[in-house]
Structures are given as structure tokens and as C-alpha cells.
C-alpha atoms as a PDB file:
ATOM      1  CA  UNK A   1      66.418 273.982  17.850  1.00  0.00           C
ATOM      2  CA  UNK A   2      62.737 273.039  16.850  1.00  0.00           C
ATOM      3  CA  UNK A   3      61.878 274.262  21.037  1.00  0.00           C
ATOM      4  CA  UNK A   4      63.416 277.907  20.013  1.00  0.00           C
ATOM      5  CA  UNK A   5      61.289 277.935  16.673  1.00  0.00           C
ATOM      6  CA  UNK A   6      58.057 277.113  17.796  1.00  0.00           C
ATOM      7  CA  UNK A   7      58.598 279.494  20.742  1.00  0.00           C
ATOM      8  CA  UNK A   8      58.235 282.211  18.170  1.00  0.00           C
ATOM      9  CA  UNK A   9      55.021 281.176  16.871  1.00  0.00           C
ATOM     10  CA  UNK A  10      52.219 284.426  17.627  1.00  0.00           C
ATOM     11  CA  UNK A  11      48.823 283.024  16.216  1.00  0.00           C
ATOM     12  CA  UNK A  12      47.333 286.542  16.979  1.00  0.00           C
ATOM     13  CA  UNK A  13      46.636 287.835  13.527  1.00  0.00           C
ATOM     14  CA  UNK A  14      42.964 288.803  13.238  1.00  0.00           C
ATOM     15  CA  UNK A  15      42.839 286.910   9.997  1.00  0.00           C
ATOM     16  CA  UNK A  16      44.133 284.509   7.911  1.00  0.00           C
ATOM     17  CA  UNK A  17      43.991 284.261   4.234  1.00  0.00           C
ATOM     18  CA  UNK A  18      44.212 280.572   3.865  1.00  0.00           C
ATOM     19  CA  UNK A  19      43.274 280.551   0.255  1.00  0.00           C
ATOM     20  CA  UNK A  20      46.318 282.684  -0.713  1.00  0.00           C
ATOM     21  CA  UNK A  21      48.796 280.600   1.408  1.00  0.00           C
ATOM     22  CA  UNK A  22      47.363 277.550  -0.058  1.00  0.00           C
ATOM     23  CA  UNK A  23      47.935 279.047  -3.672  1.00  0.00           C
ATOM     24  CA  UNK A  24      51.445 280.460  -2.706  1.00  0.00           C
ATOM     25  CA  UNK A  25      52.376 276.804  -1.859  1.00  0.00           C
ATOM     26  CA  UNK A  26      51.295 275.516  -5.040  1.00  0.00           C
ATOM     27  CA  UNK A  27      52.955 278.151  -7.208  1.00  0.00           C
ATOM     28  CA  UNK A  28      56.095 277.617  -4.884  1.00  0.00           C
ATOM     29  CA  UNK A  29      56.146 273.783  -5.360  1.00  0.00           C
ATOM     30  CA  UNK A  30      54.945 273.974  -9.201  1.00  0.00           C
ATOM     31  CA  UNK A  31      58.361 275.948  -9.170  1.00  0.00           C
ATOM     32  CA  UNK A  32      60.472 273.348  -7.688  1.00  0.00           C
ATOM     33  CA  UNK A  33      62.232 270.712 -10.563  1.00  0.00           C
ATOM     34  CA  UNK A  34      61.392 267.453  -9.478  1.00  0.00           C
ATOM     35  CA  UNK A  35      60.728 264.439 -10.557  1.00  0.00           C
ATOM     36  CA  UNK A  36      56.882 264.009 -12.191  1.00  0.00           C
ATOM     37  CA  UNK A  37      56.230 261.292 -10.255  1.00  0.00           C
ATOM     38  CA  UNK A  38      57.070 262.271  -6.501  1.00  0.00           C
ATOM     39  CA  UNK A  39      55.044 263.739  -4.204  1.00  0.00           C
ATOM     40  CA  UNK A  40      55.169 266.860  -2.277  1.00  0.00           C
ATOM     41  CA  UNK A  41      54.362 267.508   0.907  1.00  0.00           C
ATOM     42  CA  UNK A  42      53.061 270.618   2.222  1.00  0.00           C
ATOM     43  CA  UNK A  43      52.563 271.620   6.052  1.00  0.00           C
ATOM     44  CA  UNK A  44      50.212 274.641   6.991  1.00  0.00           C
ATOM     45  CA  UNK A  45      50.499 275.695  10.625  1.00  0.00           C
ATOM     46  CA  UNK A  46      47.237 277.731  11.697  1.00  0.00           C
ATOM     47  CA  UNK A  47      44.865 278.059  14.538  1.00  0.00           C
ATOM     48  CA  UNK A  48      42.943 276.022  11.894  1.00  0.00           C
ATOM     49  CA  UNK A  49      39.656 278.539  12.027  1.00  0.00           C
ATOM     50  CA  UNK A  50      38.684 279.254   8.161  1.00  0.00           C
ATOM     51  CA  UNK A  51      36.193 281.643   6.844  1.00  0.00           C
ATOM     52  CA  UNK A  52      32.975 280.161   5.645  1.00  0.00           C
ATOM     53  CA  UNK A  53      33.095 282.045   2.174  1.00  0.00           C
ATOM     54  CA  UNK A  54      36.438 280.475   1.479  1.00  0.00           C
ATOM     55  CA  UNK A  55      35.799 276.706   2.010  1.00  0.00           C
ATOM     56  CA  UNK A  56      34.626 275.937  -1.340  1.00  0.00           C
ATOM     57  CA  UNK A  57      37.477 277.840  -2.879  1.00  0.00           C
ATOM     58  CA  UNK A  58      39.796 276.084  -0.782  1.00  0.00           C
ATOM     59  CA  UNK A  59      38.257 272.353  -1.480  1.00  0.00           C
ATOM     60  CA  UNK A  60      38.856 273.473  -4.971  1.00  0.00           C
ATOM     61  CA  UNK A  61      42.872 274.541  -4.271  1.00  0.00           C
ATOM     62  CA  UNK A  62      43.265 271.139  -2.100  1.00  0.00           C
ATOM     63  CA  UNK A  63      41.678 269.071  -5.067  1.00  0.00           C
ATOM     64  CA  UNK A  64      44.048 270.970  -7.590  1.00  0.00           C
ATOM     65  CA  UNK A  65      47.074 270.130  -5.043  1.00  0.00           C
ATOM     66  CA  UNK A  66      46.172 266.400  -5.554  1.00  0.00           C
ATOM     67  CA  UNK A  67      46.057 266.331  -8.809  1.00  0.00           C
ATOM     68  CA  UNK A  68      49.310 267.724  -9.011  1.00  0.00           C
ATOM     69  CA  UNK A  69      50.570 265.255  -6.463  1.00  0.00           C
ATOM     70  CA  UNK A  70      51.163 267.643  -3.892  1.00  0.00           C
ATOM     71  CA  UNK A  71      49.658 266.832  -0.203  1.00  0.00           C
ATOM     72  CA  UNK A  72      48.722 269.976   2.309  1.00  0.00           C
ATOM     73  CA  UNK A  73      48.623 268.753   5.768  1.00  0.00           C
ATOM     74  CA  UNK A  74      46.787 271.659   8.220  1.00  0.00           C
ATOM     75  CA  UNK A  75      48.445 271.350  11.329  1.00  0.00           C
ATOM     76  CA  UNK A  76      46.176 273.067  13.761  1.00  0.00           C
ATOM     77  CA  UNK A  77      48.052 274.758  16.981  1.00  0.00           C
ATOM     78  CA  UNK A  78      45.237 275.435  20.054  1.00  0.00           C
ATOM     79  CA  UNK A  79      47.910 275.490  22.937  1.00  0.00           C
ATOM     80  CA  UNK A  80      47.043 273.267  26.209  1.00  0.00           C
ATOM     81  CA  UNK A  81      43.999 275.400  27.348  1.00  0.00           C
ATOM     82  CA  UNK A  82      41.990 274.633  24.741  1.00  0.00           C
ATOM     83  CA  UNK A  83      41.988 270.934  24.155  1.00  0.00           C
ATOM     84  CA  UNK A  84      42.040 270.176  27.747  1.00  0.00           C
ATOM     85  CA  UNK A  85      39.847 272.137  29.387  1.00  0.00           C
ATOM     86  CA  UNK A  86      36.586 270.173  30.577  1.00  0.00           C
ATOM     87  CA  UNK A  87      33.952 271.455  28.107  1.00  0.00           C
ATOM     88  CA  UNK A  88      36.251 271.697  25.547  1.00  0.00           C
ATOM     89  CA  UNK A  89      34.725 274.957  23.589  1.00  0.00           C
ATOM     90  CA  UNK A  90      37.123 276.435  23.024  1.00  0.00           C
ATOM     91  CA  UNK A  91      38.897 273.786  20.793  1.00  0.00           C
ATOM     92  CA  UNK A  92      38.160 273.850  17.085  1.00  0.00           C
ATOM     93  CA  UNK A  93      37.159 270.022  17.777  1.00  0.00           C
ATOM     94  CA  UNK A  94      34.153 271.368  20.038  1.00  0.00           C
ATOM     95  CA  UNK A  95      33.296 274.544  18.018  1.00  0.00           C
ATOM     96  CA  UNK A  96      29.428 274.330  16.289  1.00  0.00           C
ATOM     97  CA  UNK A  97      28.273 276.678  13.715  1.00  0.00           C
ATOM     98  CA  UNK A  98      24.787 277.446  12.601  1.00  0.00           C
ATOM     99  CA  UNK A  99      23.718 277.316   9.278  1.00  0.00           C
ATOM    100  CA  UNK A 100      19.803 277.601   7.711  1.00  0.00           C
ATOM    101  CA  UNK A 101      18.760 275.143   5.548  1.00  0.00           C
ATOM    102  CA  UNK A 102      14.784 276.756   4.322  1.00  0.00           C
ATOM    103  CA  UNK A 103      14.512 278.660   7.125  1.00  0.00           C
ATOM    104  CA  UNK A 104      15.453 276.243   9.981  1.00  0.00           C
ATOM    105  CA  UNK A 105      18.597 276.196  11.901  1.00  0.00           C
ATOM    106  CA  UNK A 106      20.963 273.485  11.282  1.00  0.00           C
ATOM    107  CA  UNK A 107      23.867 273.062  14.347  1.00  0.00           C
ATOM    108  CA  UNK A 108      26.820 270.983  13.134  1.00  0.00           C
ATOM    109  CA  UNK A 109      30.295 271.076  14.454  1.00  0.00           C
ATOM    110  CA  UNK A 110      32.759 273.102  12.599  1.00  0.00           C
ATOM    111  CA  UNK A 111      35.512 270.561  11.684  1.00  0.00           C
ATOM    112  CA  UNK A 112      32.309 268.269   9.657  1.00  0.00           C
ATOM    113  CA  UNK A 113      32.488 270.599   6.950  1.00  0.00           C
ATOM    114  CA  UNK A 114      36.446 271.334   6.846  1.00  0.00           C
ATOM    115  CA  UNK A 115      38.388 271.743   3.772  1.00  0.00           C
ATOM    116  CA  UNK A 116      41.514 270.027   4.512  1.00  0.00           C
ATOM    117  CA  UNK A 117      40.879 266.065   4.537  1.00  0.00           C
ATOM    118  CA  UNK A 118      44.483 265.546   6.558  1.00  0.00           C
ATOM    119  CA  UNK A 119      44.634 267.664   9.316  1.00  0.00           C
ATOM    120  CA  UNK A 120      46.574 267.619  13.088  1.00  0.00           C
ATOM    121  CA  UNK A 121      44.962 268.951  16.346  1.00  0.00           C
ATOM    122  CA  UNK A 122      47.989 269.581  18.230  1.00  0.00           C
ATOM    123  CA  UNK A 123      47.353 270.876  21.756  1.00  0.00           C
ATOM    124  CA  UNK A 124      50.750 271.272  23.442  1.00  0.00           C
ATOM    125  CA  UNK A 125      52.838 273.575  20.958  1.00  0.00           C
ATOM    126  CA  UNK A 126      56.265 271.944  22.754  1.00  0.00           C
ATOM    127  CA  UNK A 127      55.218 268.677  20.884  1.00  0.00           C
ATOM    128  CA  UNK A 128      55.142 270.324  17.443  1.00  0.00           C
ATOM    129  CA  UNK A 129      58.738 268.729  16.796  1.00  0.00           C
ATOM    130  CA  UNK A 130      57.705 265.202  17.765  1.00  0.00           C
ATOM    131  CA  UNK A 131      54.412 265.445  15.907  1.00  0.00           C
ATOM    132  CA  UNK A 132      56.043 266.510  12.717  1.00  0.00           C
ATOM    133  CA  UNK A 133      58.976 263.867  13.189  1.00  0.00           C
ATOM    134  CA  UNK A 134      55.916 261.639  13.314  1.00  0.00           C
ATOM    135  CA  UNK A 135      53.690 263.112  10.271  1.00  0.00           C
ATOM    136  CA  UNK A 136      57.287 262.601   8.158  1.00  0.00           C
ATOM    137  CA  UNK A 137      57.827 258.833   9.478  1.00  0.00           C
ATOM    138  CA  UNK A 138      54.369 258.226   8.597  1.00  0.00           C
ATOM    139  CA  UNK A 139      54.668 260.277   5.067  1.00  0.00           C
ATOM    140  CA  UNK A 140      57.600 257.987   3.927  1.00  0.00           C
ATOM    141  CA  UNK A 141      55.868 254.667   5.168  1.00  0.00           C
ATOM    142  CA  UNK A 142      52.971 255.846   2.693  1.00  0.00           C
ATOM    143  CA  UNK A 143      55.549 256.196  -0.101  1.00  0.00           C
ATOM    144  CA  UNK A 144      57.158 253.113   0.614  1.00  0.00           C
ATOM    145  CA  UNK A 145      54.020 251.238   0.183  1.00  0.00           C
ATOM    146  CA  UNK A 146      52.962 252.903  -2.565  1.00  0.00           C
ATOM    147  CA  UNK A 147      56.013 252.744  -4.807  1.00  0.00           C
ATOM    148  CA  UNK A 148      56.103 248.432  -3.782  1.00  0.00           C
ATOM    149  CA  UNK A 149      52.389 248.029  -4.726  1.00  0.00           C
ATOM    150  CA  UNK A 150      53.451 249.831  -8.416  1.00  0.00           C
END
């Protein structure tokens, strides 16, 4: 069952080379015969944090997915500590980075500058399942509309 899958989910890797998964799934779905004008949907399931140096590459990969009418949804697992704890650093919703702009520090939070324009915060992994189920009902509405408006 979904319950028994996402039990098995680790998120302790040090790393994650989200530019290379993001390639893998296009070369996987540019693979797949389908027909030209259907989309594809993609789900990436991460602890969502991405490495500075890769953002542009990946804004690139995301555009290229588009234009390919593919669609990479990052669904972003903190667990219930994270999003409901009081402060709330801990969740990638609460994290801030520093950057310098000449020479001054500039604060902003980290999900203003993130890659992936449709993203999920989920912070109880038992509602993965439902959330999904709900990304999918959503995903078909979208199609719906967009194939009665052709």
C-alpha cells in the first residue's frame, strides 16, 4: 500500500543531484511513445533543499521540460517537526539565505528564488498518498479545461 511505500522513504543522503534527476526524467519521458500533444507529468520527491550553483541550470532543465510539454512537480517531504514547530526554521518555507549584492548583504527567504514554479510542502509524510491523489485530480481537471477551451 502507498502507507508501506512511503514508510521506506530515508531523505538522509548528504546530497542531491537534482539537475541529473531532472535530466534523467526528461530523457526517460522523451523515451516514452506518446502522443505529441499530451502532457507528462513528472513528480520529484526531495527534502526540496537545492544547491545555489545549480538553480540556473535547473530553471534552464524546467523551461526545456515545458517546452516539451512535460510538467515536474517538486514535492517537498519535511516530516511533522519541521512545519509545525513554532518558529518554523527549520522548514524550507522559513529558511533565509544571504546573498551580496556590491558588497551589502541581501537576506531573502530561500523558496523566493526556487527553481521549480509547482512545488508541494508536505509536512506529514502519512499524507503523501492523499496529496498525490489530490495533485492527479487536480492534473486532469487542468487537462480537461484545456483540451474544451481548444
Amino acid at each position: 500500500s502507498g502507507v508501506n511505500v512511503v514508510s521506506n522513504f530515508k531523505f538522509d543522503d548528504k546530497r542531491t543531484r537534482t539537475a541529473l534527476c531532472v535530466e534523467s526524467s526528461i530523457n526517460v519521458l522523451e523515451g516514452v511513445e506518446s502522443v505529441s500533444s499530451s502532457m507528462q507529468l513528472v513528480f520529484m520527491i526531495s527534502d526540496g533543499r537545492i544547491e545555489r550553483d545549480s538553480r540556473s541550470k535547473l530553471r534552464r532543465l524546467i523551461r526545456e521540460m515545458s517546452e516539451k510539454n512535460m510538467l515536474m512537480v517538486m514535492i517537498i517531504v519535511e516530516g511533522k517537526n519541521k512545519v509545525t514547530t513554532s518558529n518554523g526554521n527549520d522548514s524550507i518555507l522559513s529558511m533565509k539565505e544571504v546573498s551580496f549584492i556590491n558588497g551589502k548583504p541581501h537576506i531573502k527567504h530561500f523558496i523566493e528564488d526556487y527553481p521549480f514554479p509547482y512545488y508541494l510542502v508536505v509536512g506529514d509524510l502519512a499524507a503523501l498518498p492523499e496529496i498525490l491523489g489530490d495533485a492527479l485530480r487536480q492534473w486532469f481537471e487542468m487537462l480537461a479545461q484545456i483540451q474544451n477551451g481548444a
